[in-house]
PDB file of N, CA and C in Angstrom:
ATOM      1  N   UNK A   1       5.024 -39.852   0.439  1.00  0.00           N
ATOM      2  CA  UNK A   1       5.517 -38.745  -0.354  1.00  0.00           C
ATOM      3  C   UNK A   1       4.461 -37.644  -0.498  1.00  0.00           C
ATOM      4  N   UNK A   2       3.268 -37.947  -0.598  1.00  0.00           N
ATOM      5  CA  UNK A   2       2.067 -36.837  -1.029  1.00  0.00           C
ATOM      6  C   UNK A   2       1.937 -35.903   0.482  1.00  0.00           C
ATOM      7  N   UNK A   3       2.470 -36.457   1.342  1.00  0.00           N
ATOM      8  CA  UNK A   3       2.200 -35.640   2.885  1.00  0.00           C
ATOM      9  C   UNK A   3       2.909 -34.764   3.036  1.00  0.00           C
ATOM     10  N   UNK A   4       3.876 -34.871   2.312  1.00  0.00           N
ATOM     11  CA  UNK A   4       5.743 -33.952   2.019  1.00  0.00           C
ATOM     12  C   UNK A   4       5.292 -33.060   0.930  1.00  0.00           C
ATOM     13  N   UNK A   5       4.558 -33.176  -0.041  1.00  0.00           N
ATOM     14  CA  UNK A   5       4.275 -32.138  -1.344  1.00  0.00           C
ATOM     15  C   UNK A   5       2.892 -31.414  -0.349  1.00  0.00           C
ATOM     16  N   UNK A   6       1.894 -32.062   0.277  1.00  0.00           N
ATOM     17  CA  UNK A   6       1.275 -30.890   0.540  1.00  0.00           C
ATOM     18  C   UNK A   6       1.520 -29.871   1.913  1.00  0.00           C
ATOM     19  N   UNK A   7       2.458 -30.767   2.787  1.00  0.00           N
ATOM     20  CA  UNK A   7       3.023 -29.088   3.495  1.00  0.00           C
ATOM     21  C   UNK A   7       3.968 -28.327   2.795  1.00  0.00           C
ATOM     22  N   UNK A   8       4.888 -28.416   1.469  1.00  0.00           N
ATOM     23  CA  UNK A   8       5.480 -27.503   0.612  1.00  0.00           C
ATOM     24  C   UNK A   8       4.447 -26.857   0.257  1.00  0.00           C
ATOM     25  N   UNK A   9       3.714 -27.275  -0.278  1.00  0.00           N
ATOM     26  CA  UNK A   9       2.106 -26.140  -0.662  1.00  0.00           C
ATOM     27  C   UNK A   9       1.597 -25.381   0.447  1.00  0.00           C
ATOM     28  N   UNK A  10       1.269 -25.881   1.780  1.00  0.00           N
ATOM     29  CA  UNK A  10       1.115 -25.213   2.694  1.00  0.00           C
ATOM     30  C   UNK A  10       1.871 -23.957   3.015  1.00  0.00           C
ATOM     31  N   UNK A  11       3.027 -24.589   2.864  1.00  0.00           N
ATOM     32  CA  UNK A  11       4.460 -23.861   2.886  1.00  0.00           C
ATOM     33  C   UNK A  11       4.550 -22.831   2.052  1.00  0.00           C
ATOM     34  N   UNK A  12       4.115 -22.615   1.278  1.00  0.00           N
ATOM     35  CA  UNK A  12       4.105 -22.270  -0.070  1.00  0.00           C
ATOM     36  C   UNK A  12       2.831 -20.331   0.017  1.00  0.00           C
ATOM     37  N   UNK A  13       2.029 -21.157   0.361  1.00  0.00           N
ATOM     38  CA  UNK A  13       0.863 -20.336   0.382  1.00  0.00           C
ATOM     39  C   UNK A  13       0.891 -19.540   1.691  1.00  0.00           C
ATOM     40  N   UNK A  14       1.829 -20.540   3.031  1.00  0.00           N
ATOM     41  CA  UNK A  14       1.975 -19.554   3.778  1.00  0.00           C
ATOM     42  C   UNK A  14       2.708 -17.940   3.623  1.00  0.00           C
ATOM     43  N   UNK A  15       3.703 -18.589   2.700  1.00  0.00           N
ATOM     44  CA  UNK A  15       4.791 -17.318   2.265  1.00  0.00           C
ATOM     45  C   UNK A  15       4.180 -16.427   1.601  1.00  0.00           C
ATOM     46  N   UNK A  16       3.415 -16.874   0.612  1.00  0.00           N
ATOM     47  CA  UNK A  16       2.708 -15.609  -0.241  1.00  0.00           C
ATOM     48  C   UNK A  16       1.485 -14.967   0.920  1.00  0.00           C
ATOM     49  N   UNK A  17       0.978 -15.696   1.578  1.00  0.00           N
ATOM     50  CA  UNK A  17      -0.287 -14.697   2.619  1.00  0.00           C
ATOM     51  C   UNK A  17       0.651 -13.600   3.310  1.00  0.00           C
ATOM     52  N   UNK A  18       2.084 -14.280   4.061  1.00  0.00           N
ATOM     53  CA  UNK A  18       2.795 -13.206   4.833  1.00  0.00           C
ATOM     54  C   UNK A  18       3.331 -12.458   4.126  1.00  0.00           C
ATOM     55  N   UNK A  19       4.023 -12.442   2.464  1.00  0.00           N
ATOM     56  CA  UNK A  19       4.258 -11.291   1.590  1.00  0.00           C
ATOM     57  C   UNK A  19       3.203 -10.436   1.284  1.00  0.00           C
ATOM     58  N   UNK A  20       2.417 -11.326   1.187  1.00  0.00           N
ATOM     59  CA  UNK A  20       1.067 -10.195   0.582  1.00  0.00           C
ATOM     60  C   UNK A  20       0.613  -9.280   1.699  1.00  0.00           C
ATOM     61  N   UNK A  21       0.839  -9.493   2.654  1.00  0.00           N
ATOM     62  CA  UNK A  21       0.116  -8.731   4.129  1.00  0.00           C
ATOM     63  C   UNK A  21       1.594  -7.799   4.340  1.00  0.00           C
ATOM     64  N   UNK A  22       2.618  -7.990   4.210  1.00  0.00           N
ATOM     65  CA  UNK A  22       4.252  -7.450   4.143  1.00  0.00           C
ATOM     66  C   UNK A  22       4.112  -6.226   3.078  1.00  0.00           C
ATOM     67  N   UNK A  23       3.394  -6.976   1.534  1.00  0.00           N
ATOM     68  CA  UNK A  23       3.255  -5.639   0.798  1.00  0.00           C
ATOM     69  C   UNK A  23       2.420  -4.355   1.045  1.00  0.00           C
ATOM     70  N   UNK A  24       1.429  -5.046   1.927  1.00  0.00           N
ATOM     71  CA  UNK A  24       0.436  -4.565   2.617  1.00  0.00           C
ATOM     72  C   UNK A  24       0.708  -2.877   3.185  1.00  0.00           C
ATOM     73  N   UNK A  25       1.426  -3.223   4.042  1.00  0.00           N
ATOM     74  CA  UNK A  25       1.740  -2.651   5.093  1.00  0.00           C
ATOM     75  C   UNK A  25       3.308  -1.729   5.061  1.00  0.00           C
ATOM     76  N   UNK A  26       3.245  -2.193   3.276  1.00  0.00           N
ATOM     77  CA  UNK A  26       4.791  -1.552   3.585  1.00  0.00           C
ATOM     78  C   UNK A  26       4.009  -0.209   2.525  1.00  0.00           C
ATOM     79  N   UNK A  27       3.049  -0.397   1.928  1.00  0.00           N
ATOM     80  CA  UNK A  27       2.229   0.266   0.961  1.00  0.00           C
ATOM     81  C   UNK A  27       1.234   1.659   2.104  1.00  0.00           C
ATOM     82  N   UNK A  28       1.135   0.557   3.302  1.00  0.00           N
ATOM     83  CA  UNK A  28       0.161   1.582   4.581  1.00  0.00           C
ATOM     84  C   UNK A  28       1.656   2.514   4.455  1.00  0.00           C
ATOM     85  N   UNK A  29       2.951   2.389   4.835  1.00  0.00           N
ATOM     86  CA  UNK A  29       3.790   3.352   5.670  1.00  0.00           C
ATOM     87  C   UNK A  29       4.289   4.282   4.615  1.00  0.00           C
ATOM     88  N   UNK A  30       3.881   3.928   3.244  1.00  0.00           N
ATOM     89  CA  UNK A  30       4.241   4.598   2.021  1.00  0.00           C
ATOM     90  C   UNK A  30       3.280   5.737   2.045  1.00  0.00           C
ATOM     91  N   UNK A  31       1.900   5.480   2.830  1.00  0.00           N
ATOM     92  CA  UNK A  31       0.952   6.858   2.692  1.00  0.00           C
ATOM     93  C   UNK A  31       0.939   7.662   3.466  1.00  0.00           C
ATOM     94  N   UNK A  32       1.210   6.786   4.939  1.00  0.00           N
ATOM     95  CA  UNK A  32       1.425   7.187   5.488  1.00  0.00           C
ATOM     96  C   UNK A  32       2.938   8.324   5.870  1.00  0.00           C
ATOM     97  N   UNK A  33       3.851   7.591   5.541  1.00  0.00           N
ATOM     98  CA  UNK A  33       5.341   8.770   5.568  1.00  0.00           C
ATOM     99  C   UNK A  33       5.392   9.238   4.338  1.00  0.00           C
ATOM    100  N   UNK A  34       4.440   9.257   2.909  1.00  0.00           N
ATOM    101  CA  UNK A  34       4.842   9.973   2.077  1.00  0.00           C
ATOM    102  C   UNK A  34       3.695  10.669   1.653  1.00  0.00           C
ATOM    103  N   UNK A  35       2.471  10.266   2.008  1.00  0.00           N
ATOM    104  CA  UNK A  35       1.415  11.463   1.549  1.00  0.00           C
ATOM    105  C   UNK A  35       1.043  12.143   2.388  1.00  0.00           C
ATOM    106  N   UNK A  36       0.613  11.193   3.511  1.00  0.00           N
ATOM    107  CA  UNK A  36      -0.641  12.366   5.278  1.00  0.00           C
ATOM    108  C   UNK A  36       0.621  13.353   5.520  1.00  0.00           C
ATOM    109  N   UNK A  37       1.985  12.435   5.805  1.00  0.00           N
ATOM    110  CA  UNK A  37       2.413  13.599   6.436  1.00  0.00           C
ATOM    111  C   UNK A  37       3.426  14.599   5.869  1.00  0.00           C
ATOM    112  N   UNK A  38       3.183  14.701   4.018  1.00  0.00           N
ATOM    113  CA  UNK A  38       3.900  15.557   3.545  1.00  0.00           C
ATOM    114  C   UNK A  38       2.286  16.662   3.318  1.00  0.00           C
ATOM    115  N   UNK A  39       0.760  15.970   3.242  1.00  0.00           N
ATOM    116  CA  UNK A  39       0.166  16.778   3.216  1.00  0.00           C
ATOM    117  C   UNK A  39      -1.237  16.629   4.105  1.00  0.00           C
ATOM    118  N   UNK A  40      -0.967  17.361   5.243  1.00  0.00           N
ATOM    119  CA  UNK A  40      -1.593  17.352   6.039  1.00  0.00           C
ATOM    120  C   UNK A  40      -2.850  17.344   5.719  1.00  0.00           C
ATOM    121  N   UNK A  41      -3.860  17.047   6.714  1.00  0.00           N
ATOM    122  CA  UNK A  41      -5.690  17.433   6.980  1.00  0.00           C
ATOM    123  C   UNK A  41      -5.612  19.129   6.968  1.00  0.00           C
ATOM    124  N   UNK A  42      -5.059  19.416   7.696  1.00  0.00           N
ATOM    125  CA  UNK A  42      -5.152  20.708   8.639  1.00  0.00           C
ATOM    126  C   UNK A  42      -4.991  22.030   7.522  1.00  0.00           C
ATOM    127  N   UNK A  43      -3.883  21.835   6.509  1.00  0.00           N
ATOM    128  CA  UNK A  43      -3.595  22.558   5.520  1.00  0.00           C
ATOM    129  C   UNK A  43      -4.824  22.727   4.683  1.00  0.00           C
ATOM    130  N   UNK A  44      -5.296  21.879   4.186  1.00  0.00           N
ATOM    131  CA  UNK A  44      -6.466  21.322   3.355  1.00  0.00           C
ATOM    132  C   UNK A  44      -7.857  22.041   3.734  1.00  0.00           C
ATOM    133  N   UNK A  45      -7.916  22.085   5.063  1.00  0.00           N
ATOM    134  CA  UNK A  45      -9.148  22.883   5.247  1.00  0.00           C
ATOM    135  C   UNK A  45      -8.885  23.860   5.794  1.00  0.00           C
ATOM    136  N   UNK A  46      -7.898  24.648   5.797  1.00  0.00           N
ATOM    137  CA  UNK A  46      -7.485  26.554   6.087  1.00  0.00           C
ATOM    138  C   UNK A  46      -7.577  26.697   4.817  1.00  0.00           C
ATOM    139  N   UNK A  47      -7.262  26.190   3.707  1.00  0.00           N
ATOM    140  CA  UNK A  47      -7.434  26.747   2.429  1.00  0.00           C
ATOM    141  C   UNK A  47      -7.957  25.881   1.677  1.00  0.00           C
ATOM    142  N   UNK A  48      -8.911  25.308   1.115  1.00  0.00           N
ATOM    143  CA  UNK A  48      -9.775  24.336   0.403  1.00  0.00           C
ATOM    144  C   UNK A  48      -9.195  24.184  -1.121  1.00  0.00           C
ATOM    145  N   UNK A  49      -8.556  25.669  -1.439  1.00  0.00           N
ATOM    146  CA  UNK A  49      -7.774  25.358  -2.639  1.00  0.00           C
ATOM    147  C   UNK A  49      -6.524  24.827  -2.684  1.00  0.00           C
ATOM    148  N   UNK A  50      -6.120  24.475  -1.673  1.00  0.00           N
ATOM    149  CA  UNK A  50      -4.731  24.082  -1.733  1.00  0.00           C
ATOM    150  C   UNK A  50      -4.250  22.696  -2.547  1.00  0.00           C
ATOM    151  N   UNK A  51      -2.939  22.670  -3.143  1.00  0.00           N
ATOM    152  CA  UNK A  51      -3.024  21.362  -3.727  1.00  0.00           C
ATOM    153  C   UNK A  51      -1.328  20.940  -3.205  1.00  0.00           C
ATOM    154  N   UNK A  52      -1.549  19.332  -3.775  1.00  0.00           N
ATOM    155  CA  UNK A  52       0.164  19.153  -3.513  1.00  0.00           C
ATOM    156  C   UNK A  52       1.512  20.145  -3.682  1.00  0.00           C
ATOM    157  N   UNK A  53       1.136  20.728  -4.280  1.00  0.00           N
ATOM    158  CA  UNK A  53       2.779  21.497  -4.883  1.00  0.00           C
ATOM    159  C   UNK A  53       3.056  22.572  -4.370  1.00  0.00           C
ATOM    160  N   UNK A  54       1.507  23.343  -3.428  1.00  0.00           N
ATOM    161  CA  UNK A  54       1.704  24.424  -3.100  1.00  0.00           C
ATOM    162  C   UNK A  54       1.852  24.070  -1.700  1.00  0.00           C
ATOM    163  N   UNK A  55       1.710  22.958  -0.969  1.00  0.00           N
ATOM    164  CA  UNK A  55       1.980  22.930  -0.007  1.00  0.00           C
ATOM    165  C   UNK A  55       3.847  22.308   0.293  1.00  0.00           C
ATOM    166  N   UNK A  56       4.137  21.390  -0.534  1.00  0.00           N
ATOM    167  CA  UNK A  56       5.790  20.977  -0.313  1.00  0.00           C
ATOM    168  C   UNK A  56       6.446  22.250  -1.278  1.00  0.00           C
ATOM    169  N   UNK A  57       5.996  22.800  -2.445  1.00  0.00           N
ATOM    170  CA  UNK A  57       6.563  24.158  -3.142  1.00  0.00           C
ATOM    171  C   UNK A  57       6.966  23.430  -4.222  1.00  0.00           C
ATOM    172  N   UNK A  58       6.611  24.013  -5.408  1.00  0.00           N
ATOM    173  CA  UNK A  58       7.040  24.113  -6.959  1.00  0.00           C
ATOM    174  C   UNK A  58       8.373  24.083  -7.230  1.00  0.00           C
ATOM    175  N   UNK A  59       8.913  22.600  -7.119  1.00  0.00           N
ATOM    176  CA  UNK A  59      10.459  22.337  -7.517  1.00  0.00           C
ATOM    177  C   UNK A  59      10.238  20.683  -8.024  1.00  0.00           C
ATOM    178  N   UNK A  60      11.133  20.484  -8.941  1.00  0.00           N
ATOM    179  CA  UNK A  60      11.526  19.239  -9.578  1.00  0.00           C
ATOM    180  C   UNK A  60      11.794  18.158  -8.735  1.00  0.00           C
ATOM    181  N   UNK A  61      12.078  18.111  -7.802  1.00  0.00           N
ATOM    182  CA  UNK A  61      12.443  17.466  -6.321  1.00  0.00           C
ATOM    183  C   UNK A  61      11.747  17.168  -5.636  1.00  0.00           C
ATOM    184  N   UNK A  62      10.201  18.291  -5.535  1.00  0.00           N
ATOM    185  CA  UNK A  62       9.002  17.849  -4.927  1.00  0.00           C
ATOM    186  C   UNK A  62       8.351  16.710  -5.953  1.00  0.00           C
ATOM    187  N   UNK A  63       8.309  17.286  -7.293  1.00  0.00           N
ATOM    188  CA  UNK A  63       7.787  16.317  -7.989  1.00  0.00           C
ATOM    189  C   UNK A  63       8.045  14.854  -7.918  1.00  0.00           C
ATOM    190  N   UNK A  64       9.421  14.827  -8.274  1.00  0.00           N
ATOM    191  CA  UNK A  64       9.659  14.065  -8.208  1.00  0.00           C
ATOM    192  C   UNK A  64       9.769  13.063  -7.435  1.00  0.00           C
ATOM    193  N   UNK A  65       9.818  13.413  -6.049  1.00  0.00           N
ATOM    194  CA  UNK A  65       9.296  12.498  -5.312  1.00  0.00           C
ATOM    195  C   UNK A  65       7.434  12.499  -5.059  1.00  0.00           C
ATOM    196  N   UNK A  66       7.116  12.812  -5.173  1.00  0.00           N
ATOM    197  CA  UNK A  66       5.570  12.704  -5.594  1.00  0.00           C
ATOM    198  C   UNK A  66       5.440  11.714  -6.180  1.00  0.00           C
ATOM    199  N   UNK A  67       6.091  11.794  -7.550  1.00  0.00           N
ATOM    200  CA  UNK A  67       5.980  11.138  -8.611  1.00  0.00           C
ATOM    201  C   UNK A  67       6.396   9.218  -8.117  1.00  0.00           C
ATOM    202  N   UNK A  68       7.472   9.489  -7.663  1.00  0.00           N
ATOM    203  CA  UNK A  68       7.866   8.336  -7.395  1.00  0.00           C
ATOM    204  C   UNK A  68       7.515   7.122  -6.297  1.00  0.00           C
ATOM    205  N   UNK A  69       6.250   7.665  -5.560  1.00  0.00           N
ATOM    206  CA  UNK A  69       5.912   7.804  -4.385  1.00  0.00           C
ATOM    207  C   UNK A  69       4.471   6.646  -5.074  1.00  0.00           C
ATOM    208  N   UNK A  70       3.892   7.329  -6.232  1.00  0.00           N
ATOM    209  CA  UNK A  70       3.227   6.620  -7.026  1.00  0.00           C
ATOM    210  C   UNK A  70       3.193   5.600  -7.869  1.00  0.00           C
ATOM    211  N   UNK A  71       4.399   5.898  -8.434  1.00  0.00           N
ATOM    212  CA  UNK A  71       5.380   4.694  -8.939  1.00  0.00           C
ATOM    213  C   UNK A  71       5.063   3.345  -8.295  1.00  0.00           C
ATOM    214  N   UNK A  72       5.786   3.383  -7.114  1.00  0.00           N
ATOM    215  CA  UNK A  72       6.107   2.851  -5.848  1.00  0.00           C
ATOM    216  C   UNK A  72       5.012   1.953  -5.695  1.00  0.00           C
ATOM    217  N   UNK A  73       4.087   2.768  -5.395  1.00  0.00           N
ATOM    218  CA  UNK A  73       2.810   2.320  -5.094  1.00  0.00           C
ATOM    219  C   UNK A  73       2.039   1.249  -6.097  1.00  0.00           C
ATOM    220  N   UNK A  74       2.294   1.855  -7.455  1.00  0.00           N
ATOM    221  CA  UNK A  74       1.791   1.229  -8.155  1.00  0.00           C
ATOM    222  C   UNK A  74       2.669  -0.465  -8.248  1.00  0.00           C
ATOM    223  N   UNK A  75       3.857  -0.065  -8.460  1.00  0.00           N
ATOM    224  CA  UNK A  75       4.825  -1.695  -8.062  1.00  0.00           C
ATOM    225  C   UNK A  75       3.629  -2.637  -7.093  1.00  0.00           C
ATOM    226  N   UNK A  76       3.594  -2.166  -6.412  1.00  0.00           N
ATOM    227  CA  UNK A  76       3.490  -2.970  -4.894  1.00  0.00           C
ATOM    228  C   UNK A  76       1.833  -3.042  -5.227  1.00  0.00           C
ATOM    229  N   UNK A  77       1.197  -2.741  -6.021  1.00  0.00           N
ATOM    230  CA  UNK A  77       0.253  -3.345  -6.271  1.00  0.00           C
ATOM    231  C   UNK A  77       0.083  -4.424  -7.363  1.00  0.00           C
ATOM    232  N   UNK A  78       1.033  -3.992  -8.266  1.00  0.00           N
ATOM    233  CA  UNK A  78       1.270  -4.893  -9.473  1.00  0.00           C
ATOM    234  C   UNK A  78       1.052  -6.366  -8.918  1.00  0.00           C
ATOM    235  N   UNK A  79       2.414  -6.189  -7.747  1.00  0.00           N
ATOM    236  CA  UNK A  79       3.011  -7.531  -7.271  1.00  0.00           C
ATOM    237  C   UNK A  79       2.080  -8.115  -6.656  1.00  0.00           C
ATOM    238  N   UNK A  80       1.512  -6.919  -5.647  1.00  0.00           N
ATOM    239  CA  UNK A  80       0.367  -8.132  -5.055  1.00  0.00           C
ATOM    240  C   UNK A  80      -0.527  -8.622  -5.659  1.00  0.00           C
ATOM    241  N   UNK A  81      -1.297  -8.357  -6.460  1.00  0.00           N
ATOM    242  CA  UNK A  81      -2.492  -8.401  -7.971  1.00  0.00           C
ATOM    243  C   UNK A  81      -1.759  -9.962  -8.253  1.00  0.00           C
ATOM    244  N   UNK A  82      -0.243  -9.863  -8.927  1.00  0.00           N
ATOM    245  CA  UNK A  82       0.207 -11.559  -9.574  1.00  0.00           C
ATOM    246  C   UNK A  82       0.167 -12.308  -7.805  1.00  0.00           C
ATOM    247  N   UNK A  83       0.903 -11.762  -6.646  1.00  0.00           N
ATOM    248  CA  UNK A  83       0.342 -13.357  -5.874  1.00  0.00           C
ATOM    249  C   UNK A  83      -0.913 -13.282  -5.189  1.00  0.00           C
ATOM    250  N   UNK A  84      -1.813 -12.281  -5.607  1.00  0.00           N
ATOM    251  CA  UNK A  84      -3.732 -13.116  -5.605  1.00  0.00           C
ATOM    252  C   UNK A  84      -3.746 -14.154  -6.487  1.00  0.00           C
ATOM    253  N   UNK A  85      -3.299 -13.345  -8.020  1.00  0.00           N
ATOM    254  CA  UNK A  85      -3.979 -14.497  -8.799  1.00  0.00           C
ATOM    255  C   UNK A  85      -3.175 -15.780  -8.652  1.00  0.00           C
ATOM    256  N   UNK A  86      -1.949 -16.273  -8.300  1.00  0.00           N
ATOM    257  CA  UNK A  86      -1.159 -17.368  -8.059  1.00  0.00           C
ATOM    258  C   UNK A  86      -1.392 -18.117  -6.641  1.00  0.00           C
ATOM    259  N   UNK A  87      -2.419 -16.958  -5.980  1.00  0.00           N
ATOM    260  CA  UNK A  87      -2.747 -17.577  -4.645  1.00  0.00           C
ATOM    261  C   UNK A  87      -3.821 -19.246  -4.759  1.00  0.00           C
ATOM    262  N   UNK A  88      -3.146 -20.056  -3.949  1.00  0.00           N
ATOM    263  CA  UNK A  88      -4.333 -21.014  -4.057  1.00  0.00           C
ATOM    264  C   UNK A  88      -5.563 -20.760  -3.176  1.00  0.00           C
ATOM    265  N   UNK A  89      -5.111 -20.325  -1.856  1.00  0.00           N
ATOM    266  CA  UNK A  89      -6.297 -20.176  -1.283  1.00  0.00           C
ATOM    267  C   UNK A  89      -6.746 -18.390  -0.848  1.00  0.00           C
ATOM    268  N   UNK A  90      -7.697 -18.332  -1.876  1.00  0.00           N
ATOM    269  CA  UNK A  90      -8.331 -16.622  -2.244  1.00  0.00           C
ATOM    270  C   UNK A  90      -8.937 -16.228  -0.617  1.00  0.00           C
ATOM    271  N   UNK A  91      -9.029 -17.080   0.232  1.00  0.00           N
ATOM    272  CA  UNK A  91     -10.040 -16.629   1.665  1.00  0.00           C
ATOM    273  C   UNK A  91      -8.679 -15.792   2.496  1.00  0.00           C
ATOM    274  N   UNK A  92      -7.458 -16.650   2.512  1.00  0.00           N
ATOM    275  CA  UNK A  92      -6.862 -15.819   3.118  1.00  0.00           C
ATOM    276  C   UNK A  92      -5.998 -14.515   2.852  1.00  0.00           C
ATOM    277  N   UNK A  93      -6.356 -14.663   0.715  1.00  0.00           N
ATOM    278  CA  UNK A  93      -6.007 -13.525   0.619  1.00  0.00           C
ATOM    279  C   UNK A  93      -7.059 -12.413   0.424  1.00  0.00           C
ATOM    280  N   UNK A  94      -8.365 -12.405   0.786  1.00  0.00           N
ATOM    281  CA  UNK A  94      -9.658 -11.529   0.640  1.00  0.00           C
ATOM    282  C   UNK A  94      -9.400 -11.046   2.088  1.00  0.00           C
ATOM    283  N   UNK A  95      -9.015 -11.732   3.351  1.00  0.00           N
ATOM    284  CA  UNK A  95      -8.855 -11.060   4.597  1.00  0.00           C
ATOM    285  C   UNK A  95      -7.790  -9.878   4.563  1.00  0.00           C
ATOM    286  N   UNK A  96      -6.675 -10.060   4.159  1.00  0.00           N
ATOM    287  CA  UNK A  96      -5.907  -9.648   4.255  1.00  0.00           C
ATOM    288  C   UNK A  96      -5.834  -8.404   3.229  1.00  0.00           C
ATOM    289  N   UNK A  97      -6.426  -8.260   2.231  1.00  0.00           N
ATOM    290  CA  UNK A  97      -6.690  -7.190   1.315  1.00  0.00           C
ATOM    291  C   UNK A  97      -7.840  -6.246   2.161  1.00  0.00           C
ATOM    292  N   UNK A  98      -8.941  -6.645   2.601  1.00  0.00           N
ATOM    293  CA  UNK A  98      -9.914  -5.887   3.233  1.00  0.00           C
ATOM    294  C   UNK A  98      -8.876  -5.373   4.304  1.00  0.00           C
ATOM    295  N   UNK A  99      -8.401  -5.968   5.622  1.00  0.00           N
ATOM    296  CA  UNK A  99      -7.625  -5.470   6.493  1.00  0.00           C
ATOM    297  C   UNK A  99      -6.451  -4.210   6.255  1.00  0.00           C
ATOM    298  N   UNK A 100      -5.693  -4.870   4.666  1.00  0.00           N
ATOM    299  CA  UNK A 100      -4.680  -3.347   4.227  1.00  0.00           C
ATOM    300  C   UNK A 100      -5.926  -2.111   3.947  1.00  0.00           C
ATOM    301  N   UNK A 101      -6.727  -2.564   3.323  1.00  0.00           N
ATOM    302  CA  UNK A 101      -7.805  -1.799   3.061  1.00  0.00           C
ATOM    303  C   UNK A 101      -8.486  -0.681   3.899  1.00  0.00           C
ATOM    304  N   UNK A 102      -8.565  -1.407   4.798  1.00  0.00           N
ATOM    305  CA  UNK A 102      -9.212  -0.743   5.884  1.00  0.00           C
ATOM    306  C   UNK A 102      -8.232   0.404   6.847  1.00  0.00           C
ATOM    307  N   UNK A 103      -6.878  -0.186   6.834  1.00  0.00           N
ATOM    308  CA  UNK A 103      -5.659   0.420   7.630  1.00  0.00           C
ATOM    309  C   UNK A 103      -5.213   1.563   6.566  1.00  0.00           C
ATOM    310  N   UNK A 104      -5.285   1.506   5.588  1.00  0.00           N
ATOM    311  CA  UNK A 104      -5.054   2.341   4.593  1.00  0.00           C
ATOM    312  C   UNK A 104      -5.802   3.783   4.674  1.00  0.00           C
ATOM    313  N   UNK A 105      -6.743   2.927   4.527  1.00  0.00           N
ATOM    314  CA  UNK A 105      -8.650   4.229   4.794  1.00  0.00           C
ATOM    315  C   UNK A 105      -7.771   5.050   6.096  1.00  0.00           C
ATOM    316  N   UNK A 106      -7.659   4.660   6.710  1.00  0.00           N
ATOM    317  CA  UNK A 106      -7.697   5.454   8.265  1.00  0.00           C
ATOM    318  C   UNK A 106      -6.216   6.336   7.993  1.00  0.00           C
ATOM    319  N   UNK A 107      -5.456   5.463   7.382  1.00  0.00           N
ATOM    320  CA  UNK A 107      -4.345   6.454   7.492  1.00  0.00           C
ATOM    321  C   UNK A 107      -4.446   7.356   6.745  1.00  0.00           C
ATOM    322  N   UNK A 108      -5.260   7.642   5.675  1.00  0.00           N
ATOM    323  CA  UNK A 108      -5.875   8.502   4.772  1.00  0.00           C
ATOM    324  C   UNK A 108      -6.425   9.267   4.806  1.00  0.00           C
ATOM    325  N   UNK A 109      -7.324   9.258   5.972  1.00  0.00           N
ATOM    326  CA  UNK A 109      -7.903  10.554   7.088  1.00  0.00           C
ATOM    327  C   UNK A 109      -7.550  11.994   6.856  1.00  0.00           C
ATOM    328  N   UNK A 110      -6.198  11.690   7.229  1.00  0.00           N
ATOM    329  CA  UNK A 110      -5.663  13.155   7.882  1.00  0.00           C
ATOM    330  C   UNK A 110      -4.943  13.258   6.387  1.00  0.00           C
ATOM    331  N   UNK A 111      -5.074  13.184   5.167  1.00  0.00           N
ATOM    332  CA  UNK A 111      -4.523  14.090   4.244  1.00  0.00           C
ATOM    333  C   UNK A 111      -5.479  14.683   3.126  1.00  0.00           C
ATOM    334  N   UNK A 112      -4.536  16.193   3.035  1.00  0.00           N
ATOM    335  CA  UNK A 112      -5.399  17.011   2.561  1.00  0.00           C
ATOM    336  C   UNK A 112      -5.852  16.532   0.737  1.00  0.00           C
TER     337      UNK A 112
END
C-alpha cells in the first residue's frame, strides 16, 4: 500500500511543477501580448517622456484594460506563491521560477 500513496504524491507534485511552469508562461504571454506589444521599446526612446496612456490614448477602455492586465497578473501570482508554499519539493519549484524569471526579463526588453 505505501508504494501506491507515494506515486499519488509523486503524482501529486508532478501536477503542481507542470501548473506552476503553465502559470508561468501563461503570465510570460500576458507581457508579452499585453504590455511589449501595446508599448513598444521604440516609442520609449523617440520620446523619453512618454508614458502608457499617451501611447494607447486617454480613454476608460485603455485603462481599463491596463488595469486588468495587472489584476491578472497579480492572480497568477497569488496562485503560484500558495502552490510553492504547498509544494513538497521547493528544487523543482526554484528551477522553474528562475526559468519564468528569466523568460519574462527578455520579454521585457522591448517595452517602453
Amino acid at each position: 500500500m505505501e508504494p501506491l500513496t507515494q506515486q499519488f504524491h509523486r503524482l501529486i507534485e508532478r501536477f503542481r511543477s507542470v501548473f506552476l511552469a503553465g502559470l508561468g508562461l501563461l503570465g510570460i504571454l500576458v507581457y508579452a501580448g499585453g504590455i511589449t506589444a501595446r508599448y513598444p521599446l521604440l516609442d520609449g526612446l523617440t520620446n523619453p517622456n512618454t508614458i502608457w496612456s499617451s501611447i494607447v490614448g486617454r480613454s476608460v477602455g485603455a485603462f481599463s484594460i491596463h488595469a486588468l492586465m495587472y489584476l491578472f497578473l497579480t492572480l497568477i501570482y497569488v496562485l503560484a506563491l500558495w502552490l510553492i508554499q504547498h509544494s513538497g519539493n521547493s528544487h523543482h519549484a526554484t528551477i522553474i521560477i528562475v526559468g519564468v524569471w528569466l523568460l519574462a526579463s527578455m520579454v521585457l526588453l522591448g517595452t517602453a
